[in-house]
N, C-alpha and C. Protein backbone atom coordinates (compact mmCIF):
# COMPACT_ATOMS: atom_id res chain seq x y z
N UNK A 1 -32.28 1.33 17.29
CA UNK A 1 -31.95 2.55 16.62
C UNK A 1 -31.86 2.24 15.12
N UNK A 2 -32.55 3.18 14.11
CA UNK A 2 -32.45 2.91 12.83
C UNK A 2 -32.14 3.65 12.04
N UNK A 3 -31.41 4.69 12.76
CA UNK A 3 -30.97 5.92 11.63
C UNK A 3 -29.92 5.30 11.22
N UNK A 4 -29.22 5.53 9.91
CA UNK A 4 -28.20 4.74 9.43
C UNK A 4 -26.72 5.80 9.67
N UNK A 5 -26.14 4.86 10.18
CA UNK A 5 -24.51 5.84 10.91
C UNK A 5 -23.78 5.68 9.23
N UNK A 6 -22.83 6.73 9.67
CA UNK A 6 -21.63 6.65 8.69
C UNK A 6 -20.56 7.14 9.02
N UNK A 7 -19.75 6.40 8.31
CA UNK A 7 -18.13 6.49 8.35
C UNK A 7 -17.29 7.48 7.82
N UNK A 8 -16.51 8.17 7.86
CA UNK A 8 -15.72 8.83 7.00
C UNK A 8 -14.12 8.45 6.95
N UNK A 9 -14.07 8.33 5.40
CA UNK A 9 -12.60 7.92 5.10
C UNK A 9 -11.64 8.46 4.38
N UNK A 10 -10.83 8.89 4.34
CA UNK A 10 -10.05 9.53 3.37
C UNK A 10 -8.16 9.11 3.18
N UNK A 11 -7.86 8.82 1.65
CA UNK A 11 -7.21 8.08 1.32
C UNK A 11 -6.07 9.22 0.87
N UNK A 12 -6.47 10.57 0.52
CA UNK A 12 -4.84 11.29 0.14
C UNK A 12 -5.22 11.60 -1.02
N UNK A 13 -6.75 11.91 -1.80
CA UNK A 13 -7.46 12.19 -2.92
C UNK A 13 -7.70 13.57 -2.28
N UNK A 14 -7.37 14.25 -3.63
CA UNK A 14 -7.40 16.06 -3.44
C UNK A 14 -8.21 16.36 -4.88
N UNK A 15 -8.87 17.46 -4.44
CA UNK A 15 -9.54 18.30 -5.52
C UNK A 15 -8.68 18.47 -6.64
N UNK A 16 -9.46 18.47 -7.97
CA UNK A 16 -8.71 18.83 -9.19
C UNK A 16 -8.49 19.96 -9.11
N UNK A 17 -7.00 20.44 -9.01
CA UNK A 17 -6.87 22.16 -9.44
C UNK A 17 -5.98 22.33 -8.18
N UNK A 18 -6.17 21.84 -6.98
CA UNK A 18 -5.76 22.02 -5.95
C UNK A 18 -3.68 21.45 -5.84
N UNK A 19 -3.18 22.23 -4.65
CA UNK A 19 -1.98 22.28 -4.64
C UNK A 19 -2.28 21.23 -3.46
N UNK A 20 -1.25 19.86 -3.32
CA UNK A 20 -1.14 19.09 -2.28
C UNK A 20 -0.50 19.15 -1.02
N UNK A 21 0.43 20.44 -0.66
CA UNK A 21 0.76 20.89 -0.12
C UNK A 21 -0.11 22.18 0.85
N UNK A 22 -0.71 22.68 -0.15
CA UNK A 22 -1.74 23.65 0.78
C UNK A 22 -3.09 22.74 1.00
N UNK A 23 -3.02 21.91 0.64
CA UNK A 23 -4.54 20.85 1.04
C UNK A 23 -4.16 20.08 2.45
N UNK A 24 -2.42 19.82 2.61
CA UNK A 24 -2.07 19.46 3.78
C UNK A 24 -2.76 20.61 4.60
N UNK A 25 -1.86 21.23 4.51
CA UNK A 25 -1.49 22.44 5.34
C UNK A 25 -3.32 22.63 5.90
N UNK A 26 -4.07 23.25 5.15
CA UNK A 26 -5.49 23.05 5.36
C UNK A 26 -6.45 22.07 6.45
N UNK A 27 -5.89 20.78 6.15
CA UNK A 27 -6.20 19.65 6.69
C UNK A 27 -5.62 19.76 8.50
N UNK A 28 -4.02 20.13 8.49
CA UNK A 28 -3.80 20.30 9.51
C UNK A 28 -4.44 20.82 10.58
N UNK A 29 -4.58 22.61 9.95
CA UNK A 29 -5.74 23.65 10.65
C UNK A 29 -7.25 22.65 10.98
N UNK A 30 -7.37 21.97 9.94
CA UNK A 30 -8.98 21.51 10.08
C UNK A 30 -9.14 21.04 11.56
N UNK A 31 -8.63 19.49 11.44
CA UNK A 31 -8.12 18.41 12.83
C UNK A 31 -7.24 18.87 13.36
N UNK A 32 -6.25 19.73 13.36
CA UNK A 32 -5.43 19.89 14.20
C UNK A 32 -4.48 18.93 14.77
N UNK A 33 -3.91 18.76 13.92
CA UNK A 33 -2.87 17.29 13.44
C UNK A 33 -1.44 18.07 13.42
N UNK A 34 -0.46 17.33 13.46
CA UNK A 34 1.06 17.37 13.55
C UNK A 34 1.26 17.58 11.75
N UNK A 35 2.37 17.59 11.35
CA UNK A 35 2.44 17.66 9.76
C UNK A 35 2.83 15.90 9.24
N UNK A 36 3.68 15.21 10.69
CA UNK A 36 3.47 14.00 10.48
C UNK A 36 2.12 12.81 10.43
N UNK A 37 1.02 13.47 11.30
CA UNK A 37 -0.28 13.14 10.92
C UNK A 37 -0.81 13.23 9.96
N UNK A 38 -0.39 14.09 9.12
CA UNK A 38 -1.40 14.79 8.08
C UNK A 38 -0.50 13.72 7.00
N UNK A 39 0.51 13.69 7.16
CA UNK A 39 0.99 12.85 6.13
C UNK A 39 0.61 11.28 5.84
N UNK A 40 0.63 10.72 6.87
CA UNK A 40 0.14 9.57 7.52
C UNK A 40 -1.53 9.20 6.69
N UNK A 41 -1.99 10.46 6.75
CA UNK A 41 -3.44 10.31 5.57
C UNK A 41 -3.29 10.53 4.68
N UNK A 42 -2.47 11.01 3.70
CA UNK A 42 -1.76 11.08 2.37
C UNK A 42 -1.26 9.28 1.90
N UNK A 43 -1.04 8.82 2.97
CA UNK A 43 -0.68 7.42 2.45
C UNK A 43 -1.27 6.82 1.26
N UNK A 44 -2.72 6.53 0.71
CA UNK A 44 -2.98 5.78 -0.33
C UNK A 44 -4.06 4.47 -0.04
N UNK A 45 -3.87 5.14 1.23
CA UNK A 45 -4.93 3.74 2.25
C UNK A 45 -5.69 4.85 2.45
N UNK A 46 -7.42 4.02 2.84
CA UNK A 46 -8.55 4.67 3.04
C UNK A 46 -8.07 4.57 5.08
N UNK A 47 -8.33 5.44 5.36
CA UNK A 47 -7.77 5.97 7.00
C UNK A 47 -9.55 6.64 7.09
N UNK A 48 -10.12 5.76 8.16
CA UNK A 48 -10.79 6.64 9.09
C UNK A 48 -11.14 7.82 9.72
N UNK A 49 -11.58 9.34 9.64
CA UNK A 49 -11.09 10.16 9.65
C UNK A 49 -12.40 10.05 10.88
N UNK A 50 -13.47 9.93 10.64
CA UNK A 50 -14.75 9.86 11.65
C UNK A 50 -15.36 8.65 11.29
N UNK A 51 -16.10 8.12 12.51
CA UNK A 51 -16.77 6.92 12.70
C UNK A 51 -18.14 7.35 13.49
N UNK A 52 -18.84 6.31 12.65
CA UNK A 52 -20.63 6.54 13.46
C UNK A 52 -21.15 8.08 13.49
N UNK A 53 -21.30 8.55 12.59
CA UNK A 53 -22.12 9.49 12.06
C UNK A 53 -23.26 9.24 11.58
N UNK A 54 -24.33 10.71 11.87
CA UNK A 54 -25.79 10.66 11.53
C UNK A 54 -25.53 10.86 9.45
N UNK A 55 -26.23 10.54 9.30
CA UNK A 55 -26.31 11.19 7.98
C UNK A 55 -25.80 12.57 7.51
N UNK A 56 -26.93 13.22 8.17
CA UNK A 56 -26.62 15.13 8.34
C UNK A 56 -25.10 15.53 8.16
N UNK A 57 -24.41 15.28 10.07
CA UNK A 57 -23.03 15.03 10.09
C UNK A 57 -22.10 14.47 9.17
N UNK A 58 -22.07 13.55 9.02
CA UNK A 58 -21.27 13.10 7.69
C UNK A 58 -21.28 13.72 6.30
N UNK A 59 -22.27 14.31 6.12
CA UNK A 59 -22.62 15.25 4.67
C UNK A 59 -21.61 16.56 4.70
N UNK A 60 -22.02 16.84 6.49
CA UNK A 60 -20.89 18.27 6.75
C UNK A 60 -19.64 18.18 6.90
N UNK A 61 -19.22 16.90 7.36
CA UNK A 61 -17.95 16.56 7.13
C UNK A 61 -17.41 16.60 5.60
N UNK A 62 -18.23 15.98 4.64
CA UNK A 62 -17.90 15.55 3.86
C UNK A 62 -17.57 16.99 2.69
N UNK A 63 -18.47 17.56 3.09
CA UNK A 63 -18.35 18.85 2.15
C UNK A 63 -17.25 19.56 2.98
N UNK A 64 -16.97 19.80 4.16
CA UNK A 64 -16.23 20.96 4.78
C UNK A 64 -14.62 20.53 4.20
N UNK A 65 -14.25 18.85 4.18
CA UNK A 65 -13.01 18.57 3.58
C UNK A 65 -13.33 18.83 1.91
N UNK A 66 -14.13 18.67 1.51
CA UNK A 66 -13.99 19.58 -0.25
C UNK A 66 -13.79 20.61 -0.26
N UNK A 67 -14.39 21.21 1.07
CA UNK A 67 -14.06 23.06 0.57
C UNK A 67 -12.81 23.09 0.84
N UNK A 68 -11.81 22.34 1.64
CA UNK A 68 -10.47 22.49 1.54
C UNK A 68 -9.69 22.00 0.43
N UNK A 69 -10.32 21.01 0.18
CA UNK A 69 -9.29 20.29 -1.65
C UNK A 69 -9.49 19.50 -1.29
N UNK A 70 -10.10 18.67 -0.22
CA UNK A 70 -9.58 16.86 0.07
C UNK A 70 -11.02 16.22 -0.30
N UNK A 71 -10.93 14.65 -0.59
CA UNK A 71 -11.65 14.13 -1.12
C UNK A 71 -11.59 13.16 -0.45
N UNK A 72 -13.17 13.20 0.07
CA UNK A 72 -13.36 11.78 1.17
C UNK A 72 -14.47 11.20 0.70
N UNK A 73 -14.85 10.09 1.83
CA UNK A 73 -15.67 8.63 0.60
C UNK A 73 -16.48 8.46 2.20
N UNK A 74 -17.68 8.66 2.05
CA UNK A 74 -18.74 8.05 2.90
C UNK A 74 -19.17 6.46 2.93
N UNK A 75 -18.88 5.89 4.18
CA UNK A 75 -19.77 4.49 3.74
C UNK A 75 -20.01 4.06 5.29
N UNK A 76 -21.05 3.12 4.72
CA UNK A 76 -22.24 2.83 5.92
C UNK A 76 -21.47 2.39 6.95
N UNK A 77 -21.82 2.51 7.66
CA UNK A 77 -20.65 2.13 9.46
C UNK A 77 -21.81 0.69 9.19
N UNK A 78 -20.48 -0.29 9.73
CA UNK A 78 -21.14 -1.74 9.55
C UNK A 78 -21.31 -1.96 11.01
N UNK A 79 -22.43 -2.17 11.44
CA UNK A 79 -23.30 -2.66 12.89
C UNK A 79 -22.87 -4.01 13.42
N UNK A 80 -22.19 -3.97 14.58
CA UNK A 80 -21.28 -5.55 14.72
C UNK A 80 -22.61 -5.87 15.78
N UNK A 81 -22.89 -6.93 15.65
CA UNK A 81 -23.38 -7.24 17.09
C UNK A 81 -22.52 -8.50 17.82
N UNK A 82 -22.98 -8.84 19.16
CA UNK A 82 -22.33 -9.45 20.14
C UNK A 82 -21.50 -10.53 19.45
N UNK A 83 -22.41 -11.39 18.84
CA UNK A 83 -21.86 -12.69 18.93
C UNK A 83 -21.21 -12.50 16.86
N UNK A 84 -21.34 -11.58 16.66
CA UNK A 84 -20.52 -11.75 15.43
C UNK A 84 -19.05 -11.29 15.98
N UNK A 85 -18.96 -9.75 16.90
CA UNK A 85 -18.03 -9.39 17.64
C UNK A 85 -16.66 -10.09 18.06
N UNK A 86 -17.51 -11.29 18.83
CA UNK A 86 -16.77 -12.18 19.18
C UNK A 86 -16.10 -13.42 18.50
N UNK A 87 -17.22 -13.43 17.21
CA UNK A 87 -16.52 -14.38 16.61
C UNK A 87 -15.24 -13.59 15.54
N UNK A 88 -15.14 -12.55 15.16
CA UNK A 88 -14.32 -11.64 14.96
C UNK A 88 -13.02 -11.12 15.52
N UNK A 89 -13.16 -11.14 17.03
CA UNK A 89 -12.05 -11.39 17.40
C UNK A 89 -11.74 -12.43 18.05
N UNK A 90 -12.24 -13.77 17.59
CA UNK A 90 -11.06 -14.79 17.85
C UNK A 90 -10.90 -15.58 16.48
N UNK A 91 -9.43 -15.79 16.83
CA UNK A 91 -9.16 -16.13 15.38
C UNK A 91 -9.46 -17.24 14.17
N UNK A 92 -9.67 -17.75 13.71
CA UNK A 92 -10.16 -18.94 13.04
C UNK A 92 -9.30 -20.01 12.82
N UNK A 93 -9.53 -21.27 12.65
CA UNK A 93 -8.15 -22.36 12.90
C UNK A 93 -8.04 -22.40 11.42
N UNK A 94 -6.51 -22.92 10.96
CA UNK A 94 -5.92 -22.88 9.53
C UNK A 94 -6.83 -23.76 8.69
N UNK A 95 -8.23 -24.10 8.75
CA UNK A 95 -8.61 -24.69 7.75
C UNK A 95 -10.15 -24.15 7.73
N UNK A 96 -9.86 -22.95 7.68
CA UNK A 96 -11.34 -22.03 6.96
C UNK A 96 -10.58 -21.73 5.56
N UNK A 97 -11.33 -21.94 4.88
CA UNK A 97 -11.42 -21.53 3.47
C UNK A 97 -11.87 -20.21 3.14
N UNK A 98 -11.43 -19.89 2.15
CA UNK A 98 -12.05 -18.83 1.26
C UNK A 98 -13.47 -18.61 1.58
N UNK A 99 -13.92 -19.73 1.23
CA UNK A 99 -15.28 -20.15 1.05
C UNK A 99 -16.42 -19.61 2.23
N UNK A 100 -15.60 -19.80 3.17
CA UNK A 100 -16.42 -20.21 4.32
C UNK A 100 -16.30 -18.43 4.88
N UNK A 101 -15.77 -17.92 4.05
CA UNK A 101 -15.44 -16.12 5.04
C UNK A 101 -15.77 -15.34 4.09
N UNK A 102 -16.94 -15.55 3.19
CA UNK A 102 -17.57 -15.03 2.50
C UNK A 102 -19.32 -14.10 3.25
N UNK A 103 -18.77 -13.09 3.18
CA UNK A 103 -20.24 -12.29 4.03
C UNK A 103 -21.09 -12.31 3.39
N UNK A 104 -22.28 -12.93 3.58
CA UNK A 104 -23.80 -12.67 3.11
C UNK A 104 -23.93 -11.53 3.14
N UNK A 105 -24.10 -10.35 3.41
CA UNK A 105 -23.97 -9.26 3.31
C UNK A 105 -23.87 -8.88 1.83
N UNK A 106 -22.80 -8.44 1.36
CA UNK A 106 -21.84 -8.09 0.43
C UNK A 106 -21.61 -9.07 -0.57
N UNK A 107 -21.22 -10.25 -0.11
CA UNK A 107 -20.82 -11.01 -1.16
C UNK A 107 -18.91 -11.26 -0.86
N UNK A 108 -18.64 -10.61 -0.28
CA UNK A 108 -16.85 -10.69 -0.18
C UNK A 108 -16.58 -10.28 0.98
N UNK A 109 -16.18 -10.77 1.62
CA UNK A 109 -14.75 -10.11 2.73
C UNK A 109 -13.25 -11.13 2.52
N UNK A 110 -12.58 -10.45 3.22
CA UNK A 110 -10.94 -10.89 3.62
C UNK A 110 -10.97 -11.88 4.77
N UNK A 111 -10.60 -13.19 4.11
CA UNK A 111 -10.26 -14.56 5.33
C UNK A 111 -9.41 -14.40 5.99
N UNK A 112 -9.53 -14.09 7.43
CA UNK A 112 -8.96 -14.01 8.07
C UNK A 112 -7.31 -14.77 8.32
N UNK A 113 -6.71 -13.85 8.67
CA UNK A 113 -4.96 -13.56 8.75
C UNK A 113 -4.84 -15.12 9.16
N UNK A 114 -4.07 -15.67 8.55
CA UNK A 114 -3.14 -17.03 8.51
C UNK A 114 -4.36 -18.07 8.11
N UNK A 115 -5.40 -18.17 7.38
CA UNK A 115 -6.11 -19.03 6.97
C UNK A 115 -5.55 -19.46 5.61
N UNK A 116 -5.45 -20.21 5.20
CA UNK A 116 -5.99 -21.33 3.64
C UNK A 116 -6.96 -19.98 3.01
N UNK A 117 -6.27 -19.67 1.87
CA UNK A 117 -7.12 -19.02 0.62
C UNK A 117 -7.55 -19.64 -0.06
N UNK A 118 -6.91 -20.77 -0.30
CA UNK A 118 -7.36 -21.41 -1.33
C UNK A 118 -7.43 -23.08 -0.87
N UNK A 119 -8.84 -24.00 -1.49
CA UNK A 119 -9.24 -25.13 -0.86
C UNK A 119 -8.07 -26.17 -1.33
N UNK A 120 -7.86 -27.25 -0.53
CA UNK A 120 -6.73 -28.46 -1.22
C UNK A 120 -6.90 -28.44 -2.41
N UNK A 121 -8.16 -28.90 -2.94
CA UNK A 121 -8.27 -29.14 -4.55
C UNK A 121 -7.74 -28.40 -5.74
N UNK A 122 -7.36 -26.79 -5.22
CA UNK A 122 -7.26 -25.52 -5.83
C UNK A 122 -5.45 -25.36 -5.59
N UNK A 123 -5.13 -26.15 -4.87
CA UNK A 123 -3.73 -25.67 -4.29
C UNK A 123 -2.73 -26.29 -6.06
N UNK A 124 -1.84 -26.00 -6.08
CA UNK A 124 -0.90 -26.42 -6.99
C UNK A 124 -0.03 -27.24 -6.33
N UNK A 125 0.63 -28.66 -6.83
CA UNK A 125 1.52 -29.49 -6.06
C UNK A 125 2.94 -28.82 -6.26
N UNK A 126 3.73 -28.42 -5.17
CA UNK A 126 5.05 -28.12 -5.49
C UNK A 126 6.42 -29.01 -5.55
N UNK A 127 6.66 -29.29 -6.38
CA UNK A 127 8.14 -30.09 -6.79
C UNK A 127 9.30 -29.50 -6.18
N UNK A 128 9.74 -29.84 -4.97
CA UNK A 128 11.21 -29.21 -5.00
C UNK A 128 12.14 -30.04 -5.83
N UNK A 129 13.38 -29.40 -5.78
CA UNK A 129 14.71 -29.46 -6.96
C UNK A 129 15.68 -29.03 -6.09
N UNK A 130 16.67 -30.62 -5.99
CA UNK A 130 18.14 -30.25 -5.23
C UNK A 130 18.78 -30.00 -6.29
N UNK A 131 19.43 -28.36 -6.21
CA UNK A 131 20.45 -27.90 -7.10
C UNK A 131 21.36 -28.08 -6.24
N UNK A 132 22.75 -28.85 -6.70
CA UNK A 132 24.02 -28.62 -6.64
C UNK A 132 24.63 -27.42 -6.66
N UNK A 133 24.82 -26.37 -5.60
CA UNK A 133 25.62 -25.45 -5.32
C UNK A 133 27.18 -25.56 -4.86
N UNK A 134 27.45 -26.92 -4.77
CA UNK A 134 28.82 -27.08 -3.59
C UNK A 134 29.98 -25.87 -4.76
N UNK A 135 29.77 -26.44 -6.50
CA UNK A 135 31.12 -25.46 -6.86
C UNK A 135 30.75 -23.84 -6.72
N UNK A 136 30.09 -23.57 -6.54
CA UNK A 136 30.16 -22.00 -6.21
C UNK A 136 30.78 -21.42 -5.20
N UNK A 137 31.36 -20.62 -5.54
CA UNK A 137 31.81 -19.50 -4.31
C UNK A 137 31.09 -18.36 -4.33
N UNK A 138 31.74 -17.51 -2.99
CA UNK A 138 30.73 -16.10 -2.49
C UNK A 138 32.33 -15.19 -2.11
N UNK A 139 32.21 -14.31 -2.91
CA UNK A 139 33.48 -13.68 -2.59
C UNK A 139 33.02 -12.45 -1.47
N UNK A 140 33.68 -11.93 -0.29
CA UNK A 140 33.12 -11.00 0.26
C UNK A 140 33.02 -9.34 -0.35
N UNK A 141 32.01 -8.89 0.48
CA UNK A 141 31.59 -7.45 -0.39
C UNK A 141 32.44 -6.48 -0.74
N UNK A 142 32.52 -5.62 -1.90
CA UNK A 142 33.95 -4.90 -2.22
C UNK A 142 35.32 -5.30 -2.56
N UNK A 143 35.29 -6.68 -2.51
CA UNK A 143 36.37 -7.52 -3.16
C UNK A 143 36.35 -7.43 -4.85
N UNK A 144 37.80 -8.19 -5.24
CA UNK A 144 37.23 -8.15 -6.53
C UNK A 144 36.64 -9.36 -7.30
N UNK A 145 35.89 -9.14 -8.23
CA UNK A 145 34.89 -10.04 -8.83
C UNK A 145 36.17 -10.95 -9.62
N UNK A 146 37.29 -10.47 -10.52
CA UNK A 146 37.58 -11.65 -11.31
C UNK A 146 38.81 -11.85 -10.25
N UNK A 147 38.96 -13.34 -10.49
CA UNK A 147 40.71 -13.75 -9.92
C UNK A 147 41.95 -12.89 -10.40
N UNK A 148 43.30 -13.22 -10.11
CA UNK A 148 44.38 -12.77 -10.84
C UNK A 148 44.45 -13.45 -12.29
N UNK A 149 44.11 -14.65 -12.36
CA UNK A 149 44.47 -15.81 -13.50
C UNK A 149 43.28 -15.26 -14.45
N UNK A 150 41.85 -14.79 -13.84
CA UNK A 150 40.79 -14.77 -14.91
C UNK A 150 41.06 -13.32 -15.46
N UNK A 151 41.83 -12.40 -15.30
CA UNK A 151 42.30 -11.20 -15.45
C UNK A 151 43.22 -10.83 -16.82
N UNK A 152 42.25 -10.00 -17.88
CA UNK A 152 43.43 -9.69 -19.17
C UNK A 152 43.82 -8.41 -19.24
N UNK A 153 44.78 -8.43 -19.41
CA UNK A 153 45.25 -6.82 -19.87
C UNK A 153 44.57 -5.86 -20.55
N UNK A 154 43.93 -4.90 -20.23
CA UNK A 154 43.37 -4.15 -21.77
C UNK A 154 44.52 -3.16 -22.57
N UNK A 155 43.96 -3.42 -23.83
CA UNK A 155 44.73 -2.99 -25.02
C UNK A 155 44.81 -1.20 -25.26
N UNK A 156 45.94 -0.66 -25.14
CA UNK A 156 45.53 0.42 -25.17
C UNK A 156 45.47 0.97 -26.43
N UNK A 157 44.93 1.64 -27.30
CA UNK A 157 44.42 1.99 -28.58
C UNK A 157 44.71 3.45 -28.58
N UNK A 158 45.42 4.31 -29.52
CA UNK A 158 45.39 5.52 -29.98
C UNK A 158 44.63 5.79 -30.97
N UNK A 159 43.59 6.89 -30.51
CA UNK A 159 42.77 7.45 -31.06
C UNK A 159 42.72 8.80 -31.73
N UNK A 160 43.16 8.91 -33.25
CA UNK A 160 43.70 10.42 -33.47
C UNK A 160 41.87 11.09 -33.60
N UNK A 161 42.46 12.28 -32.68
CA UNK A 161 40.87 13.51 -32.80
C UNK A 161 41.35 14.48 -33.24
N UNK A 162 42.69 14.52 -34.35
CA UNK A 162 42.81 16.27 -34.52
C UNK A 162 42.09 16.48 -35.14
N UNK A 163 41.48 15.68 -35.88
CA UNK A 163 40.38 16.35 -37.14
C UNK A 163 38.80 16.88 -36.77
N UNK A 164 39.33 16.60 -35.33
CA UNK A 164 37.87 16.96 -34.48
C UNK A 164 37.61 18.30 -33.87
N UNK A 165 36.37 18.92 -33.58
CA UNK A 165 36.51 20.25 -33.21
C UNK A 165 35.59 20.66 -32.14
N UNK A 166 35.50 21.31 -31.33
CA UNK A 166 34.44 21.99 -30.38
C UNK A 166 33.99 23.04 -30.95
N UNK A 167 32.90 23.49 -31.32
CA UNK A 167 32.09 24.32 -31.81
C UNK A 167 32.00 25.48 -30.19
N UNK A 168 31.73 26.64 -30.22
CA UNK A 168 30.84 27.86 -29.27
C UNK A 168 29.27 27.38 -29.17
N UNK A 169 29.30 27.53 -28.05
CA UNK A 169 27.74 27.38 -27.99
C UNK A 169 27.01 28.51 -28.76
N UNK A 170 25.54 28.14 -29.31
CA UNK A 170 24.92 29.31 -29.73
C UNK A 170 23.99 29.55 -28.97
């Protein structure tokens, strides 16, 4: 098959001019979503809205959420086959690099969850430092911060204001 599929995504981008509240509301009617769904695509993350679309389809998607205010982003549905599939979902051992999870494709993807980002050579050496904490204390919460002994009196000061006045508002 060689027609090229597409994706639809939408991140919580609304038409200029448009109220974000009636673009919900809109959106709801569209999909027929809860008001907690609809919010959930307001997040700021690109969210899936349709997957594997013809061209055609995706165009009508794409315009029918503009005519409501919302602003969605077409992109090519990426074609997994078997044995990439699989190597995809299993996980990679802690010493793939950056390097090595770079897609020919594109030029970039994301190394997979708990790998090395960065190669030994690239790492920074870390120095720990035993600080001496023993004189500190931790007083409990809502207590008071100074002792009785670290405690001064404040001075009380008379302040003459007769010469002072409140004006009426104008």
């Amino acid at each position: 098959m060689s027609d090229q599929q597409f994706d639809i995504f939408f991140r919580g981008d609304i038409v200029a001019g448009q109220a974000v509240a009636e673009v919900k509301e809109r959106l709801g009617k569209l999909f027929k979503l809860e008001a907690a769904q609809v919010e959930g695509l307001f997040s700021g993350r690109p969210t899936a809205i349709r997957r594997n679309l013809d061209g055609a389809s995706a165009e009508k998607y794409q315009q029918a959420l503009l005519k409501i205010g919302a602003v969605a982003e077409l992109r090519a549905a990426k074609v997994v086959d078997a044995p990439a599939a699989q190597a995809v979902a299993e996980p990679s051992s802690a010493s793939t690099s950056a390097a090595e999870s770079v897609n020919a494709e594109d030029g970039l993807s994301l190394a997979p969850a708990g790998s090395d980002v960065l190669r030994p050579d690239e790492r920074s050496k870390v120095i720990t430092t035993v600080v001496d904490v023993s004189a500190l204390a931790l007083e409990p919460g809502g207590g008071e911060i100074l002792h009785e002994g670290e405690k001064r009196p404040a001075e009380i000061k008379q302040v003459d204001t007769s010469h002072l006045e409140v004006l009426p508002p104008r």
